[in-house]
C-alpha atoms as a PDB file:
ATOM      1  CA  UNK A   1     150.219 114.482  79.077  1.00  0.00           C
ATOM      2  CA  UNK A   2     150.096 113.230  75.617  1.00  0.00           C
ATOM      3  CA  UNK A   3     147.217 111.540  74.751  1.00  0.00           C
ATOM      4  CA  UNK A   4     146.744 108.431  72.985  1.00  0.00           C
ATOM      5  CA  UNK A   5     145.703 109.554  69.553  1.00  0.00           C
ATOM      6  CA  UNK A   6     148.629 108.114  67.664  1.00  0.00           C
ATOM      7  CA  UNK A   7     152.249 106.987  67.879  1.00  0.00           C
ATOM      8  CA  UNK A   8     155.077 109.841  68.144  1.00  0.00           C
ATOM      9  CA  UNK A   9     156.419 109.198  64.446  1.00  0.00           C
ATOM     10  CA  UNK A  10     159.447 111.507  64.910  1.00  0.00           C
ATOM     11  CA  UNK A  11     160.996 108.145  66.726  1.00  0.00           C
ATOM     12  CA  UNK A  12     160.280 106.179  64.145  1.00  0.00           C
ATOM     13  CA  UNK A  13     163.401 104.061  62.861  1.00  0.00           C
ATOM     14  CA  UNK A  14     165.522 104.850  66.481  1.00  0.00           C
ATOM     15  CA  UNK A  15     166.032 103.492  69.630  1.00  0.00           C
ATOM     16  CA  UNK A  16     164.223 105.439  72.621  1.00  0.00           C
ATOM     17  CA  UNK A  17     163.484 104.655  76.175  1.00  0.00           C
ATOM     18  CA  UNK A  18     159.430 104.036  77.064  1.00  0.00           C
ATOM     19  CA  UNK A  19     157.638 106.120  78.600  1.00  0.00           C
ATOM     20  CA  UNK A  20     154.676 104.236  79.046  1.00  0.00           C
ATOM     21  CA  UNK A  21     154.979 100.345  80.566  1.00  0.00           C
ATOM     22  CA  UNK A  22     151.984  98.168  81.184  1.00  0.00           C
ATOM     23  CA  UNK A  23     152.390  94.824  82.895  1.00  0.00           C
ATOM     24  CA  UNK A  24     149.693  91.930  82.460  1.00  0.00           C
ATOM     25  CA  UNK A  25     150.531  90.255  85.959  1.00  0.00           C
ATOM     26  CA  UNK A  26     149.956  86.696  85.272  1.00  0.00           C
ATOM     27  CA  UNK A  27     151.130  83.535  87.555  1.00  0.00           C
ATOM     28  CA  UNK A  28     150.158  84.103  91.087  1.00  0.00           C
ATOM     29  CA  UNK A  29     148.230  80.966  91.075  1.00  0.00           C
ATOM     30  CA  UNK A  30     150.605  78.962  89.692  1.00  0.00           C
ATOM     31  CA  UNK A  31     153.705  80.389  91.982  1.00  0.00           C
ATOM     32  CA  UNK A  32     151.328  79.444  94.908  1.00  0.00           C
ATOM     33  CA  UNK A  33     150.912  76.018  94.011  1.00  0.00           C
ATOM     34  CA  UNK A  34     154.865  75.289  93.150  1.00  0.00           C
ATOM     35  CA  UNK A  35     154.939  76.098  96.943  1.00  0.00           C
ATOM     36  CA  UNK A  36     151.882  73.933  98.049  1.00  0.00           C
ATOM     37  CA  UNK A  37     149.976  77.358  99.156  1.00  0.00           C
ATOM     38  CA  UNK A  38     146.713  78.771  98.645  1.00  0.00           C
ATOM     39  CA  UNK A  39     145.721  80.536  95.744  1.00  0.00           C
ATOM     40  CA  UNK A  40     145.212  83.862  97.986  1.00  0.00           C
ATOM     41  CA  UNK A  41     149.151  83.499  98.915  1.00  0.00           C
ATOM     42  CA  UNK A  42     150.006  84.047  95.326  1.00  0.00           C
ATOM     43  CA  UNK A  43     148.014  87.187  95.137  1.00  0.00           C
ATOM     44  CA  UNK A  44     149.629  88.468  98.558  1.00  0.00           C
ATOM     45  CA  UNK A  45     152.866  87.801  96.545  1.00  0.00           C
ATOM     46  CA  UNK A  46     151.898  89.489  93.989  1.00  0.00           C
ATOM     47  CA  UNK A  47     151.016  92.702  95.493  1.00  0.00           C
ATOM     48  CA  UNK A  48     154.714  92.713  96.910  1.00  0.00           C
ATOM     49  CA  UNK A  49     155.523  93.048  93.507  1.00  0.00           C
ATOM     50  CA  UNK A  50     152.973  95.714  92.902  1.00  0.00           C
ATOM     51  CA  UNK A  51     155.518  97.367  95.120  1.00  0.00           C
ATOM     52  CA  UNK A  52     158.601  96.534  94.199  1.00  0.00           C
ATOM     53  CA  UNK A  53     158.291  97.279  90.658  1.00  0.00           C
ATOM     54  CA  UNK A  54     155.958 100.928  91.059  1.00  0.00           C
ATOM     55  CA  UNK A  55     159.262 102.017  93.266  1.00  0.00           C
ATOM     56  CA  UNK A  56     161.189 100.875  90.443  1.00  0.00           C
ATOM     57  CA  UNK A  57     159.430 102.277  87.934  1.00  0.00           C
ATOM     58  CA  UNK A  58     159.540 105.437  89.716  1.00  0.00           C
ATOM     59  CA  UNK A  59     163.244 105.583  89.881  1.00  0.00           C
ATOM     60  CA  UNK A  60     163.560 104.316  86.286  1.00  0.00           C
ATOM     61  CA  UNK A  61     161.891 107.339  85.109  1.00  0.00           C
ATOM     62  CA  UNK A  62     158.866 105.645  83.467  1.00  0.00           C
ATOM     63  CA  UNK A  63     155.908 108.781  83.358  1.00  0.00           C
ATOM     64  CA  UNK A  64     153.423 105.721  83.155  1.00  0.00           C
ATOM     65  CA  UNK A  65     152.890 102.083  84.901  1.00  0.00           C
ATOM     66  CA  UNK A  66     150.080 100.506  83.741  1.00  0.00           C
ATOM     67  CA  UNK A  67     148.973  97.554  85.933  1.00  0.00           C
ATOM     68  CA  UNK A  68     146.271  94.676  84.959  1.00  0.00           C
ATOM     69  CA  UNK A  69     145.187  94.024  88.319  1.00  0.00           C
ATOM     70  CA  UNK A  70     141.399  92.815  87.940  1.00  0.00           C
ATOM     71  CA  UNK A  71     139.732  91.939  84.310  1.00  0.00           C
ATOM     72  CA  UNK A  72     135.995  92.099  83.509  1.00  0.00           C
ATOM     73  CA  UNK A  73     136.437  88.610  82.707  1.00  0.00           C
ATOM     74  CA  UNK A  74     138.030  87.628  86.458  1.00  0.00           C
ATOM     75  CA  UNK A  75     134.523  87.369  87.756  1.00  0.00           C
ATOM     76  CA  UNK A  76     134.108  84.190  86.373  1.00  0.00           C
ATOM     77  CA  UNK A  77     136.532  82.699  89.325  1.00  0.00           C
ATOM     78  CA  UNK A  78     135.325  81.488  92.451  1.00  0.00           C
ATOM     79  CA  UNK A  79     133.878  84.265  94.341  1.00  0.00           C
ATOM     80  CA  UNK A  80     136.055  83.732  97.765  1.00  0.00           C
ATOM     81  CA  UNK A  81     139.445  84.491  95.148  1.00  0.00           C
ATOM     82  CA  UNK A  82     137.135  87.470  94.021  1.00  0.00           C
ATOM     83  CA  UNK A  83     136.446  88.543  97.340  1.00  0.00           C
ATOM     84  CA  UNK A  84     140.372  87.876  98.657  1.00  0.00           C
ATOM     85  CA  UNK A  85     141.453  89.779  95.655  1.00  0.00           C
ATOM     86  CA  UNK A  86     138.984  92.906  96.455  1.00  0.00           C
ATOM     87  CA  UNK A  87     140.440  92.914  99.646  1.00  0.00           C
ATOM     88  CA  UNK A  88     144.050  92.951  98.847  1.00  0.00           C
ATOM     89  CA  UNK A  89     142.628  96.213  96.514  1.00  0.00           C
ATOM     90  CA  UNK A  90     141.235  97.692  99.505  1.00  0.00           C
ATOM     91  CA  UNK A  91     144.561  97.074 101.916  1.00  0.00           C
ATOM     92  CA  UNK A  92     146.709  98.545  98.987  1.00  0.00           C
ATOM     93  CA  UNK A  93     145.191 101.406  98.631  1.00  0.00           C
ATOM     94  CA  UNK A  94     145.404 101.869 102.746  1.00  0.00           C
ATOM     95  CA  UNK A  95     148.522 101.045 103.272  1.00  0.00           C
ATOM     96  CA  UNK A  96     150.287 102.574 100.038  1.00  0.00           C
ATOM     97  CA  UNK A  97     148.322 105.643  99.023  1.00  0.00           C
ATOM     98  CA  UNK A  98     150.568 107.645 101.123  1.00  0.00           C
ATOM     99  CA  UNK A  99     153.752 106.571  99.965  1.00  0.00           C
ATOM    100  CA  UNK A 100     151.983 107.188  96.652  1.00  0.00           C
ATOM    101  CA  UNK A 101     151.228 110.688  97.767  1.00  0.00           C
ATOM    102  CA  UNK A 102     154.559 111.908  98.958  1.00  0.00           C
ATOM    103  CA  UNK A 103     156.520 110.482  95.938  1.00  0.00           C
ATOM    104  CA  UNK A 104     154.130 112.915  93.858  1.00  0.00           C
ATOM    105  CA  UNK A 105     152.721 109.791  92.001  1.00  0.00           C
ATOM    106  CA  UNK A 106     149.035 110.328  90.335  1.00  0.00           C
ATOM    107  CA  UNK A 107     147.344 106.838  90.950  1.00  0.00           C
ATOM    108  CA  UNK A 108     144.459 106.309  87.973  1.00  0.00           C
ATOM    109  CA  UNK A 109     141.951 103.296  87.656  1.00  0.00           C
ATOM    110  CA  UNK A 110     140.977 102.692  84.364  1.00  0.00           C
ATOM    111  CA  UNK A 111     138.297  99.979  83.573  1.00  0.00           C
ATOM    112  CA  UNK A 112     134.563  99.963  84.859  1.00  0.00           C
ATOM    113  CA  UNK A 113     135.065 100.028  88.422  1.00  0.00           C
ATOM    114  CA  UNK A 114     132.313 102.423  89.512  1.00  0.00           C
ATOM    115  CA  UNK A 115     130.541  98.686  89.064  1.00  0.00           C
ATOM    116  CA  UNK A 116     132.145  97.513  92.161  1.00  0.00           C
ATOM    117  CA  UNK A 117     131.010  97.775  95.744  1.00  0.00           C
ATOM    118  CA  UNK A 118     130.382 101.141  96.660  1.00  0.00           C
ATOM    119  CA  UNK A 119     132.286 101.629  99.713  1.00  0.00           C
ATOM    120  CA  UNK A 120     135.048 100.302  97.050  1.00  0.00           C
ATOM    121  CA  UNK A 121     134.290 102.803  94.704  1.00  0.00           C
ATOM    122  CA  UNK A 122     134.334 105.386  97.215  1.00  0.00           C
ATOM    123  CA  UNK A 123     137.787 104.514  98.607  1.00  0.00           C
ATOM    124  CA  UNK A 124     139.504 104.252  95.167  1.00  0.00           C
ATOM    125  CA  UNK A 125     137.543 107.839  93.945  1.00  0.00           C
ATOM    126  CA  UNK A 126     139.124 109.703  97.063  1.00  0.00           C
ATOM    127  CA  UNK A 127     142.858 107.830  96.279  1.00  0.00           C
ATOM    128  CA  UNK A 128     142.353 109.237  93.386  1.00  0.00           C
ATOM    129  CA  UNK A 129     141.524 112.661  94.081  1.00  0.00           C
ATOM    130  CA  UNK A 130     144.167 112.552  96.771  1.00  0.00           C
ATOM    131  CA  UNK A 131     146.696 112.129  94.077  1.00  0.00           C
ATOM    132  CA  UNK A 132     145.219 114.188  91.214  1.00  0.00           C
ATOM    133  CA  UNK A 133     147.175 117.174  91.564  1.00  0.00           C
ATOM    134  CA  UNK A 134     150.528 115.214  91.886  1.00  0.00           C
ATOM    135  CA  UNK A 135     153.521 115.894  88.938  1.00  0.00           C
ATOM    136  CA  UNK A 136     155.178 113.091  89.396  1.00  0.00           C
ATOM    137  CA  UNK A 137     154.698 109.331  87.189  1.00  0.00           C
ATOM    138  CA  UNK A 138     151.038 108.510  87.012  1.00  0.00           C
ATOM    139  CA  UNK A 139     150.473 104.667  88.330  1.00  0.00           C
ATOM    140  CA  UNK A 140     147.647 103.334  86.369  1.00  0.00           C
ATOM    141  CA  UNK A 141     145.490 100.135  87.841  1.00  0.00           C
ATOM    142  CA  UNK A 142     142.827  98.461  85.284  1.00  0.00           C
ATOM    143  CA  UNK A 143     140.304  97.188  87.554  1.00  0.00           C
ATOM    144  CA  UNK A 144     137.342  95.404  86.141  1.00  0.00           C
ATOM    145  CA  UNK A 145     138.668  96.314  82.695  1.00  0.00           C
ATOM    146  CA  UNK A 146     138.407  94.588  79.040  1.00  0.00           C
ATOM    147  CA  UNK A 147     139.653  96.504  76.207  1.00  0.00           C
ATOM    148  CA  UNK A 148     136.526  94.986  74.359  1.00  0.00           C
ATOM    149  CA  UNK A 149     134.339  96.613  77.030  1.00  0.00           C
ATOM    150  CA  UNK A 150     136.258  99.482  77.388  1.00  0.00           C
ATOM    151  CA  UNK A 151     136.004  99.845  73.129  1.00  0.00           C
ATOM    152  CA  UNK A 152     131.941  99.643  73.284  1.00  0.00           C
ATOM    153  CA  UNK A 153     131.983 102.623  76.145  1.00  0.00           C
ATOM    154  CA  UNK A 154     133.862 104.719  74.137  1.00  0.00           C
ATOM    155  CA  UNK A 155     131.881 103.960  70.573  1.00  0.00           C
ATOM    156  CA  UNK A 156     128.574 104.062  72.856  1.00  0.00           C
ATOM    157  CA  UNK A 157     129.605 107.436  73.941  1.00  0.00           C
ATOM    158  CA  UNK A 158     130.657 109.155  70.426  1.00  0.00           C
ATOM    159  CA  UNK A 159     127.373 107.970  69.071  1.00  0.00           C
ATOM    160  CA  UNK A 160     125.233 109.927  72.290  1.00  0.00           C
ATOM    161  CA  UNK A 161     127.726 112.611  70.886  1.00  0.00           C
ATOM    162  CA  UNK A 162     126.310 111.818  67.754  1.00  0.00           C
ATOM    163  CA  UNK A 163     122.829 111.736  68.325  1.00  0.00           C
ATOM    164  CA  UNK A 164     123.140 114.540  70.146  1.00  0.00           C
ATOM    165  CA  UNK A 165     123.703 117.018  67.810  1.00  0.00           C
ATOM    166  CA  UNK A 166     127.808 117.856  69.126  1.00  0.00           C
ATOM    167  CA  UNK A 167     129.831 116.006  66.503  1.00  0.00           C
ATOM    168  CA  UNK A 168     129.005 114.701  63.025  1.00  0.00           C
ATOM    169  CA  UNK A 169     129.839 111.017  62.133  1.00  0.00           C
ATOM    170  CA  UNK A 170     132.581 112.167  60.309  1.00  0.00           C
ATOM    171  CA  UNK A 171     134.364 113.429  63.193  1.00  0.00           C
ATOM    172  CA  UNK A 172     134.930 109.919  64.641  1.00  0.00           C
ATOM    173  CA  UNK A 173     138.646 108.974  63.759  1.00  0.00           C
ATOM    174  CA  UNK A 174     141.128 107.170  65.590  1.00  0.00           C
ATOM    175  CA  UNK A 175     142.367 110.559  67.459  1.00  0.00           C
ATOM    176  CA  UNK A 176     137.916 110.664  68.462  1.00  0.00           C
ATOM    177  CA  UNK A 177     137.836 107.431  69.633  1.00  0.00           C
ATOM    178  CA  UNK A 178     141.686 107.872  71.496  1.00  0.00           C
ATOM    179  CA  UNK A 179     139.726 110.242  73.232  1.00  0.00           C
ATOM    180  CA  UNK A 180     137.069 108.444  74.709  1.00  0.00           C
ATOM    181  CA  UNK A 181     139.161 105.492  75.691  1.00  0.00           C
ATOM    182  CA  UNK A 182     139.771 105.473  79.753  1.00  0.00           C
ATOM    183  CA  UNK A 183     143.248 105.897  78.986  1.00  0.00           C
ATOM    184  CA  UNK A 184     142.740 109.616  76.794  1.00  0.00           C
ATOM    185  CA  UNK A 185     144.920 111.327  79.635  1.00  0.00           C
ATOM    186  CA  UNK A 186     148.041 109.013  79.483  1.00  0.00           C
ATOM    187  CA  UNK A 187     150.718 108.787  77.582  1.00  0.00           C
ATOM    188  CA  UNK A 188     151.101 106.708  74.150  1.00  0.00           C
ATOM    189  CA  UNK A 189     151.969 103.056  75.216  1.00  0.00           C
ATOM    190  CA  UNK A 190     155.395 102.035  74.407  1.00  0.00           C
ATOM    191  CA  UNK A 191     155.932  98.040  75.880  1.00  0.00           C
ATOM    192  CA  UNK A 192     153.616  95.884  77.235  1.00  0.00           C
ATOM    193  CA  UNK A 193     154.735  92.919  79.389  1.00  0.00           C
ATOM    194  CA  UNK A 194     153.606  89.536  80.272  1.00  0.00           C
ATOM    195  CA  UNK A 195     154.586  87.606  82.268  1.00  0.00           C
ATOM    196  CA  UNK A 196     154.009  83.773  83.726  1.00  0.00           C
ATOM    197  CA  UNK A 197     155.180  82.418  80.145  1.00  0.00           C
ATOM    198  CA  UNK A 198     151.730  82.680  78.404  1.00  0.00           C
ATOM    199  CA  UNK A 199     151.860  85.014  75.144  1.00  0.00           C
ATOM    200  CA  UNK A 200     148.564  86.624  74.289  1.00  0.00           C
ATOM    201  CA  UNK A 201     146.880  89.715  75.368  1.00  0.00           C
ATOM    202  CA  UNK A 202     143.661  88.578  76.747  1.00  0.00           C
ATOM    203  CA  UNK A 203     141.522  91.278  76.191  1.00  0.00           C
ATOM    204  CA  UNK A 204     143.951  94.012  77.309  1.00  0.00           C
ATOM    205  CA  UNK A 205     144.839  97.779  75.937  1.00  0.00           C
ATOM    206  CA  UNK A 206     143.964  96.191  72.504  1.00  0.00           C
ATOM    207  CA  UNK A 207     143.645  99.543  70.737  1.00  0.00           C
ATOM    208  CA  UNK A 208     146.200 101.337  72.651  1.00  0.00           C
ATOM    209  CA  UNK A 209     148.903  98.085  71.874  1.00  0.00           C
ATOM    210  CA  UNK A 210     148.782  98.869  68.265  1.00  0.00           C
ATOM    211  CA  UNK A 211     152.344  99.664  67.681  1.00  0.00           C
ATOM    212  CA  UNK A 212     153.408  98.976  71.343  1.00  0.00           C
ATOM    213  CA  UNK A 213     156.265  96.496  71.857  1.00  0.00           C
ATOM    214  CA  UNK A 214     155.418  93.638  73.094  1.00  0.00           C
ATOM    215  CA  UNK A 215     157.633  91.211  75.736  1.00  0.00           C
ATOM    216  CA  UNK A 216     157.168  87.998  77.091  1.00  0.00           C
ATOM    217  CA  UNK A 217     159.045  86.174  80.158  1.00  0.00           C
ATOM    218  CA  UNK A 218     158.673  83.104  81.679  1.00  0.00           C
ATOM    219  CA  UNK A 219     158.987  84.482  85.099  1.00  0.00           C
ATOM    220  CA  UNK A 220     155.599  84.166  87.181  1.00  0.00           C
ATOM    221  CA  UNK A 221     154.839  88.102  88.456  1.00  0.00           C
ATOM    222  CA  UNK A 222     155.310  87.228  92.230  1.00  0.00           C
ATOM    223  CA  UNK A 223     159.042  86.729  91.516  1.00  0.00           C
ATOM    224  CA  UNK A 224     159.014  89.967  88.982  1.00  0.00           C
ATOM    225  CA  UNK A 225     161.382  92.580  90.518  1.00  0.00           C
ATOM    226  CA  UNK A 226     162.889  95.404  88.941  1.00  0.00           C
ATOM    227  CA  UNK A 227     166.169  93.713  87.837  1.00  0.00           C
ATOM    228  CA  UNK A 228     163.301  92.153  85.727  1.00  0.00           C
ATOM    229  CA  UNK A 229     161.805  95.443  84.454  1.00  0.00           C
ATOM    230  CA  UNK A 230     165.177  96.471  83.430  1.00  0.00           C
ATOM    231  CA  UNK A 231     166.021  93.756  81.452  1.00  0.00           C
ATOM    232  CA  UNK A 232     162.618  94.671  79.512  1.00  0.00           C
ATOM    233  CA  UNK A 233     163.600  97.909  79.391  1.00  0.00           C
ATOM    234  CA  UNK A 234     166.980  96.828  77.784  1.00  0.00           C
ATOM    235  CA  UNK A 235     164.850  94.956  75.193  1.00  0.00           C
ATOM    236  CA  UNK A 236     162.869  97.434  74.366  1.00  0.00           C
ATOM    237  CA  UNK A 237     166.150  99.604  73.817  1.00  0.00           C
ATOM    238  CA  UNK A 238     167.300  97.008  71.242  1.00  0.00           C
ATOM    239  CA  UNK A 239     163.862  96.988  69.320  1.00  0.00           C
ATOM    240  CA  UNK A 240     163.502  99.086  65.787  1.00  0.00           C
ATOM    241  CA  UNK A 241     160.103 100.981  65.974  1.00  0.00           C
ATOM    242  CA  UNK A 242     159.258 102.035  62.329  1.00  0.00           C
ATOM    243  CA  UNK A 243     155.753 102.335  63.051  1.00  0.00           C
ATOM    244  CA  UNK A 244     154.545 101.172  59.563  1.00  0.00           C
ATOM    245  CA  UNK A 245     157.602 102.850  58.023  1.00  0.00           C
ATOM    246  CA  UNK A 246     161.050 102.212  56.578  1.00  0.00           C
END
């Protein structure tokens, strides 16, 4: 797969599909409480839609999903919603990881989450590895992941390089530090989506957003389906990516 070094320039100026999609899922509290539910319903929710728009995905002919499940900063919640939320990760990866497996789709984690509860760890490692020589589209979760965090990883690690004796501190470029970013492996990313109304980023894929597209809906993620990814797709069809150029 192409890495994430730098933008494919040879598109620059025309209209191509993505390859690469990641989704900040935001509004599963907030489509909870419209309905007078617990917080933890909204989640359940939005795991259906973890489902319905991978399968989509899939048949759209995306080579990457890219899913903000869990961020470094989510830990500040109450720890019953962080508990509810690991569990949900735990039943996902039960109940799905075969589907997963005979559709040829490579699951990846990126983020810190050998931090997490080892039995966790242990479950997500062997998902992994269960997947790793699949062909198909690669269905990326960050769990525990901040692009700041993931940023001082990757600089930590080219200056060990550094100190080391391997590279020189000339070496480091933006291709260098691409390549020490948890997402080195995957493709370039093309849109990134939020939805639930709110328009930031919130500490997510900061480097590799650069010269991705970005799209916002008002449409909280439980109700996301892939009539929804489509018309993002569509959008991102209609958008001129110059890529600094003319």
């Amino acid at each position: 797969m192409a890495s994430q070094a730098k933008p494919d320039l040879s598109s620059a100026g025309t209209v191509v599909g993505a390859r690469h999609v990641a989704i900040i899922m935001d509004g599963n509290g907030r489509w909870a409480k419209k309905r007078l539910l617990p917080r933890i319903a909204g989640h359940r929710a939005g795991v259906e839609a973890v489902r319905r728009v991978s399968r989509a995905a899939r048949d759209m002919g995306l080579d990457c999903l890219t899913l903000y499940a869990f961020s470094s900063e989510n830990w500040k919640r109450p720890a019953a919603e962080v508990a509810d939320l690991m569990g949900l990760l735990r039943h996902f990866i039960q109940s799905d990881l075969d589907e997963f497996h005979a559709n040829g789709v490579r699951l990846r984690i990126i983020g810190n989450y050998r931090a997490l509860d080892p039995s966790l760890v242990d479950m997500i490692e062997g998902a992994m590895a269960r997947t790793a020589g699949n062909t198909g589209p690669v269905i990326a979760i960050a769990l525990n992941y901040g692009a700041q965090d993931e940023m001082v990883r990757a600089t930590q690690h080219l200056a060990r390089r550094v100190a080391a004796g391997e590279i020189a501190v000339e070496d480091i470029g933006v291709e260098a530090i691409s390549a020490a970013l948890d997402t080195a492996d995957l493709p370039p990313l093309d849109l990134l989506i939020r939805t639930s109304g709110e328009q930031r980023l919130s500490n997510f894929m900061l480097w590799q957003a650069a010269y991705a597209e970005l799209y916002f809906t008002d449409m909280l993620w439980p109700d996301f389906d892939a009539d929804a990814l489509a018309r993002a797709l569509d959008a991102f069809r209609l958008r001129d990516r110059r890529f600094g150029g003319l």
